[in-house]
Protein backbone atom coordinates (compact mmCIF):
# COMPACT_ATOMS: atom_id res chain seq x y z
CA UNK A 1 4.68 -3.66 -53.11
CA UNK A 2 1.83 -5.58 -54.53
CA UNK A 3 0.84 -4.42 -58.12
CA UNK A 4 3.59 -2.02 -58.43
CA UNK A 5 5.14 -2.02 -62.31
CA UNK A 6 8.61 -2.68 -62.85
CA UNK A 7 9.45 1.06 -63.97
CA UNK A 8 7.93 2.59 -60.28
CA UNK A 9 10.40 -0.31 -58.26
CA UNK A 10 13.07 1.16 -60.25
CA UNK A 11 12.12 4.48 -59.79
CA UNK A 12 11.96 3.73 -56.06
CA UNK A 13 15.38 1.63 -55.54
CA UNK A 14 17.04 4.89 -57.21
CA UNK A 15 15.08 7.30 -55.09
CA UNK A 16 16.72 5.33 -52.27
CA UNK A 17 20.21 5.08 -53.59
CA UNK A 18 19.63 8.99 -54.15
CA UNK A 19 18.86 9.47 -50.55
CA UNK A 20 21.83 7.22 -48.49
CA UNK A 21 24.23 8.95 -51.26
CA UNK A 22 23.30 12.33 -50.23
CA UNK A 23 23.48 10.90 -46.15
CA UNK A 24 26.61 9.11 -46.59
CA UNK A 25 28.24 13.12 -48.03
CA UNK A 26 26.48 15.00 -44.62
CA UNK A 27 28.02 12.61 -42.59
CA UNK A 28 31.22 13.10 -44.05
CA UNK A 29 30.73 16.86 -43.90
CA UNK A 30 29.40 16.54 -40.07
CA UNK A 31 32.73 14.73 -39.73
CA UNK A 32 35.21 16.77 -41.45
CA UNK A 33 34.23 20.17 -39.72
CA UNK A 34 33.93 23.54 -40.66
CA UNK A 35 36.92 24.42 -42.89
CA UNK A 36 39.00 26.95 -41.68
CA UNK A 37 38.61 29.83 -43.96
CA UNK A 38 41.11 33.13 -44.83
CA UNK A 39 40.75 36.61 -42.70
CA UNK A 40 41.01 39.68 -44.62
CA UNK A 41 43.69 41.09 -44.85
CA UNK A 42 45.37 43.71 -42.09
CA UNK A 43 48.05 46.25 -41.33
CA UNK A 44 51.56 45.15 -39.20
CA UNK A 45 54.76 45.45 -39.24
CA UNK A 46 57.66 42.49 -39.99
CA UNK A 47 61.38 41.85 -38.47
CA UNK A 48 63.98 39.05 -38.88
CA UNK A 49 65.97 37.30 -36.45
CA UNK A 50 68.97 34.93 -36.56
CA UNK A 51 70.64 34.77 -40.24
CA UNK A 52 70.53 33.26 -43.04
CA UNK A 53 70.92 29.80 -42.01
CA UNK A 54 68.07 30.13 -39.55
CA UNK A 55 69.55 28.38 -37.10
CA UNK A 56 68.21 31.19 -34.09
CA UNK A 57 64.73 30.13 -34.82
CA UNK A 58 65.16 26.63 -33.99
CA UNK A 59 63.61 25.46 -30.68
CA UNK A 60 61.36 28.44 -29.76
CA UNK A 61 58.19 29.02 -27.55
CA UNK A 62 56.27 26.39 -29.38
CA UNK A 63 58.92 23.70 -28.66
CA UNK A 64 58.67 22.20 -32.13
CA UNK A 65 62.43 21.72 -32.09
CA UNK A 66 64.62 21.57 -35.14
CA UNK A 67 62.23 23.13 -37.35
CA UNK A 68 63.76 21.65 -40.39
CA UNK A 69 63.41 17.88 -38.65
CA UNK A 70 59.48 18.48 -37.63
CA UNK A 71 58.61 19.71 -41.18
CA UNK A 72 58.79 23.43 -40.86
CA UNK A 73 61.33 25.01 -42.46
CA UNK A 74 62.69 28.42 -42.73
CA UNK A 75 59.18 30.07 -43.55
CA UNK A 76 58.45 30.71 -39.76
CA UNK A 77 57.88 33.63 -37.53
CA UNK A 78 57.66 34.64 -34.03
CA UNK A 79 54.56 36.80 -32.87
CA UNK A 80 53.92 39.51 -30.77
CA UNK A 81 51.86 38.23 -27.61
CA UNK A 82 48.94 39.67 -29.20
CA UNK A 83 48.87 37.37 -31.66
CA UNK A 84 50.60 34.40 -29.41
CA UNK A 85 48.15 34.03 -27.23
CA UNK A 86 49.97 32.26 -24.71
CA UNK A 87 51.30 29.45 -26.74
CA UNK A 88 47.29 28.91 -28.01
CA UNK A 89 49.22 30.75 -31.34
CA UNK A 90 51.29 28.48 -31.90
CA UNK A 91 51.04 26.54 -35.57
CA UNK A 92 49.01 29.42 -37.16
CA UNK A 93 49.47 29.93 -40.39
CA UNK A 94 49.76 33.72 -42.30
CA UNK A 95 50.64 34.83 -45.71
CA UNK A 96 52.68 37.95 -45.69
CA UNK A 97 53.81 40.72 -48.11
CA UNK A 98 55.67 43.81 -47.64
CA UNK A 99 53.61 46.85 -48.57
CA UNK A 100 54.41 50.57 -48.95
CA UNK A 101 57.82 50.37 -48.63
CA UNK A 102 60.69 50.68 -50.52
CA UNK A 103 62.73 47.73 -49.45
CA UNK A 104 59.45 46.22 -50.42
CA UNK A 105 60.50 43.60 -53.32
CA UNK A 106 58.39 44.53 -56.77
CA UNK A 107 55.28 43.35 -57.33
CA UNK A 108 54.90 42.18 -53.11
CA UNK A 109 55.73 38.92 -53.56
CA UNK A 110 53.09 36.86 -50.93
CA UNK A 111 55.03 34.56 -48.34
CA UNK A 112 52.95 31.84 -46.01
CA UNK A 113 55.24 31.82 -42.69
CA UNK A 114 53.75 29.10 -39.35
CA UNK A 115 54.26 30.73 -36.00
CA UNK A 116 56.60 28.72 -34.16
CA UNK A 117 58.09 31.42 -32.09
CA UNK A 118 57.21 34.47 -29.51
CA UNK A 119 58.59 37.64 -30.07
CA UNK A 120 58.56 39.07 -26.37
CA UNK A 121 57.78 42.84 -25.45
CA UNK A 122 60.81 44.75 -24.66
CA UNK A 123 59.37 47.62 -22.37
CA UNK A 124 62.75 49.19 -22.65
CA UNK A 125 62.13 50.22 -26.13
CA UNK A 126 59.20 52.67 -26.91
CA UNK A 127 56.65 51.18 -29.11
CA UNK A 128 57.21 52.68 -32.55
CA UNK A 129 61.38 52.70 -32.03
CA UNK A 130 62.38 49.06 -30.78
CA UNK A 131 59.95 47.85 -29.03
CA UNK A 132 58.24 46.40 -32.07
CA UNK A 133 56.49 43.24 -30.21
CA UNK A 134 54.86 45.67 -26.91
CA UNK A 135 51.27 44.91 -26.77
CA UNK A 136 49.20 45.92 -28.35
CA UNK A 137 51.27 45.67 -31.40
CA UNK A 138 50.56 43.01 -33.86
CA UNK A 139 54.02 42.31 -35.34
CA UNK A 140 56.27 39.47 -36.99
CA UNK A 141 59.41 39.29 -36.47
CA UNK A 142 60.52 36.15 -39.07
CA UNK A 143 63.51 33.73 -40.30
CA UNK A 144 65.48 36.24 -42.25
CA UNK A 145 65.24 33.63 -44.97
CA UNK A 146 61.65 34.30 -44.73
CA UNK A 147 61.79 38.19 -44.52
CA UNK A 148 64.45 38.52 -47.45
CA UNK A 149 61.75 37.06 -49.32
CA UNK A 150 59.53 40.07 -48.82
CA UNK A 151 61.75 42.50 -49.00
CA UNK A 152 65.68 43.88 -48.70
CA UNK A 153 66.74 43.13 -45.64
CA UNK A 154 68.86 45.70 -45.07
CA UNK A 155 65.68 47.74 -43.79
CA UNK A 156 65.42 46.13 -40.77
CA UNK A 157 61.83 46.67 -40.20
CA UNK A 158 59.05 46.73 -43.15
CA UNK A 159 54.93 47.34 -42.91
CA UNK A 160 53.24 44.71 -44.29
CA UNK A 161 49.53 43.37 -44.65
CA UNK A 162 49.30 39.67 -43.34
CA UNK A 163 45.95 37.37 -43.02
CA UNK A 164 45.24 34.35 -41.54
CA UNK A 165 44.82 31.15 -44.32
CA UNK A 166 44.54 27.55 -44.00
CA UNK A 167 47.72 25.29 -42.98
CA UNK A 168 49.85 24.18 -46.12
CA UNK A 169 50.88 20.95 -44.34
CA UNK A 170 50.70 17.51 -45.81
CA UNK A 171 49.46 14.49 -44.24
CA UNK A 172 47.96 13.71 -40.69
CA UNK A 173 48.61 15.70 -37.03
CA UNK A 174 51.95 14.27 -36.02
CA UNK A 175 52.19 13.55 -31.65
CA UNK A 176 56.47 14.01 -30.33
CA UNK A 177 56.16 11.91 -27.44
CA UNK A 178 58.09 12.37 -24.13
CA UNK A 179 57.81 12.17 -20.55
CA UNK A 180 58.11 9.00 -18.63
CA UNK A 181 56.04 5.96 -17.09
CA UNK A 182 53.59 8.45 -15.14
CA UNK A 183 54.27 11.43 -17.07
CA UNK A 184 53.38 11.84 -20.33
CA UNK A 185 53.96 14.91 -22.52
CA UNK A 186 53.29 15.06 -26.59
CA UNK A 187 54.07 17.90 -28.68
CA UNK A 188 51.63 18.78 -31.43
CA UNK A 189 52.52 19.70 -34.65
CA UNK A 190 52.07 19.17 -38.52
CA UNK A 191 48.26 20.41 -37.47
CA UNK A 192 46.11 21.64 -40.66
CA UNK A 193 43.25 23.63 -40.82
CA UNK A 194 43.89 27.29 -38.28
CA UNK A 195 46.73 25.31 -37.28
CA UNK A 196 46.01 26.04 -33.95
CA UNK A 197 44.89 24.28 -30.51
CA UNK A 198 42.83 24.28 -28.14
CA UNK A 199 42.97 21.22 -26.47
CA UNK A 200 44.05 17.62 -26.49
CA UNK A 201 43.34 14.46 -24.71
CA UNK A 202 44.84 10.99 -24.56
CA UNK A 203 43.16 7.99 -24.62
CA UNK A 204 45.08 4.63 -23.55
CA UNK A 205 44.10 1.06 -24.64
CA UNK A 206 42.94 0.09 -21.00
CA UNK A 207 41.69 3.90 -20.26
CA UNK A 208 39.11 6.49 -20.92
CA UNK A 209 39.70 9.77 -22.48
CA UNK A 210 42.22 11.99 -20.36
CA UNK A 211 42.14 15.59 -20.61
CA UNK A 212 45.97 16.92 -21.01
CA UNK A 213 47.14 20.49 -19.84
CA UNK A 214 48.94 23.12 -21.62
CA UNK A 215 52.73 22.80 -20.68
CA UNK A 216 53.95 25.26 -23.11
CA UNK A 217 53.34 26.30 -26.10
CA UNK A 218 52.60 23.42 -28.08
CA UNK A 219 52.84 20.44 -25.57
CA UNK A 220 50.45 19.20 -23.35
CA UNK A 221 50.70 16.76 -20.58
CA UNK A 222 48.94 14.45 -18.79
CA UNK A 223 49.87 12.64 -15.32
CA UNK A 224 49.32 8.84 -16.08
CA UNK A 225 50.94 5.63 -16.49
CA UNK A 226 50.37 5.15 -20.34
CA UNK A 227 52.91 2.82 -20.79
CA UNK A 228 52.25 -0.45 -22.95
CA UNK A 229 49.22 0.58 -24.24
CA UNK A 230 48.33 2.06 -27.73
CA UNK A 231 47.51 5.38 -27.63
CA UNK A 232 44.81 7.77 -29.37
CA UNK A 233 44.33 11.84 -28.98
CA UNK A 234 41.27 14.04 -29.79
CA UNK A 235 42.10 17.32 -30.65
CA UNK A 236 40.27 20.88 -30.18
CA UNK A 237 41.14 23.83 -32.82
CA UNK A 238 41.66 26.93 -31.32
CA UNK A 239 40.08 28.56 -33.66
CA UNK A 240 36.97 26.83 -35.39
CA UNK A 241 36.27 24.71 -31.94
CA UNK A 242 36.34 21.65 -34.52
CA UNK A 243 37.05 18.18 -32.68
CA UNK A 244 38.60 15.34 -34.36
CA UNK A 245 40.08 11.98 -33.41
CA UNK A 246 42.95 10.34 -34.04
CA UNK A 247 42.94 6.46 -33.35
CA UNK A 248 45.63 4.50 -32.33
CA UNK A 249 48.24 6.88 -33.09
CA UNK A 250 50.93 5.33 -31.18
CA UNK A 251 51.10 1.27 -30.63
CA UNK A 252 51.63 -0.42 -26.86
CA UNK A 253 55.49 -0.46 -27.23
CA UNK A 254 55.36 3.28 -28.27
CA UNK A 255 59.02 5.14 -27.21
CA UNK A 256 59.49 8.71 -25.94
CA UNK A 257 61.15 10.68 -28.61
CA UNK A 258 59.57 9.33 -31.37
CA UNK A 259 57.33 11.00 -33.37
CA UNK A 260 53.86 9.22 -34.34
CA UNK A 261 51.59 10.15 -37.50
CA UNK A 262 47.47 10.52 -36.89
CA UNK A 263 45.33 9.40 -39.95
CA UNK A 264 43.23 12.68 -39.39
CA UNK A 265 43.91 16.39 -39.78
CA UNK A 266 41.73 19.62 -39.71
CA UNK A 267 41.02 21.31 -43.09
């Protein structure tokens, strides 16, 4: 402006600065989401299946498959339907320790197990002797690797306090792709934040955005002929409602069976 002193233009240009710095973080906040935040802490009960070598939790009701090829580990569970929630459970994260027991381990060492698994009622069992996953019992039943961590596994059954708490994983929301030229199905995993979701859709390079169904657990599915063109998902958490999108995930000549890395992940 006319008349205006060197000092006061300076004054202004850094006023502006000021202001598109502080824009530039609220749009990067707008974009990131809320951030999924611990639950306080609550009274269950753990199991183990399988042995040591885990190998009875591999596959399961969230179809994640080897667990040890898709990034998961041994530090899983299965959860009572409760918790579950129709497959809508599936990824959660909790951190676990054995409490008031004593097969608890000294000092209740804390574990962080993903659910990858359901632990099915058995109506044949009462409640409190063997039926440990009847609704409306919230209960774990884990990888015994992941139990003996907790506590001496020799007791079978332990009471423990669990909470929800944010995804440990590394890097973006990874898409298993199956199906065929009119079919196509992608299994979610590697998903941070509440772990958890909603729902998906699929986006072609010649289409519009495709809403995908549940198939189980963690797989959704869409009927469409995707084939030769590159493909990018948005994704709905379960739990915080947070949307984000992944971009080009997989490129035109994208295979079934491979799995394809996003850029993106909840927090």
């Amino acid at each position: 402006m006319q008349g205006e002193t060197k000092e006061e233009m300076a004054s202004s240009s850094s006023s502006l600065l000021c202001n598109l710095g502080l824009l530039v973080l609220a749009m990067a906040i707008a974009r990131a989401g809320p951030v999924f935040r611990p639950t306080p802490w609550s009274m269950a009960h753990a199991t183990f299946y399988g042995d040591e070598s885990a190998s009875e939790t591999m596959g399961g009701a969230c179809g994640y498959g080897n667990l040890f090829s898709t990034g998961y580990g041994t530090n899983t569970a299965a959860l009572s339907s409760v918790l579950f929630k129709d497959g809508f459970g599936c990824g959660s994260c909790y951190q676990i320790r054995c409490s008031g027991a004593s097969a608890c381990y000294r000092g209740s060492p804390i574990i962080t197990v993903t659910a990858t698994n359901l632990c099915p009622p058995n109506w044949a069992q009462p409640s409190d002797n063997g039926g440990w996953c009847n609704p409306p019992r919230v209960h774990f039943d884990m990888s015994k690797p992941a139990f003996m961590k907790i506590a001496d596994w020799h007791a079978g059954i332990v009471p423990v306090m669990y909470r929800r708490v944010p995804c440990p994983v590394r890097g973006g929301i990874r898409f298993l792709l199956q199906g065929n030229g009119y079919w196509l199905l992608a299994f979610v995993m590697n998903v941070g934040g509440g772990g958890d979701v909603a729902r998906v859709w699929v986006k072609g390079s010649n289409t519009g955005w495709i809403s995908m169904s549940q198939n189980w657990g963690a797989s959704y599915q869409a009927f469409s002929s995707l084939g030769g063109q590159s493909l990018s998902f948005k994704i709905m958490s379960y739990t915080t409602r947070n949307t984000i999108i992944a971009s080009d995930v997989a490129p035109s000549n994208w295979n079934v069976g491979l799995t394809y890395e996003a850029t993106v992940n909840f927090h």
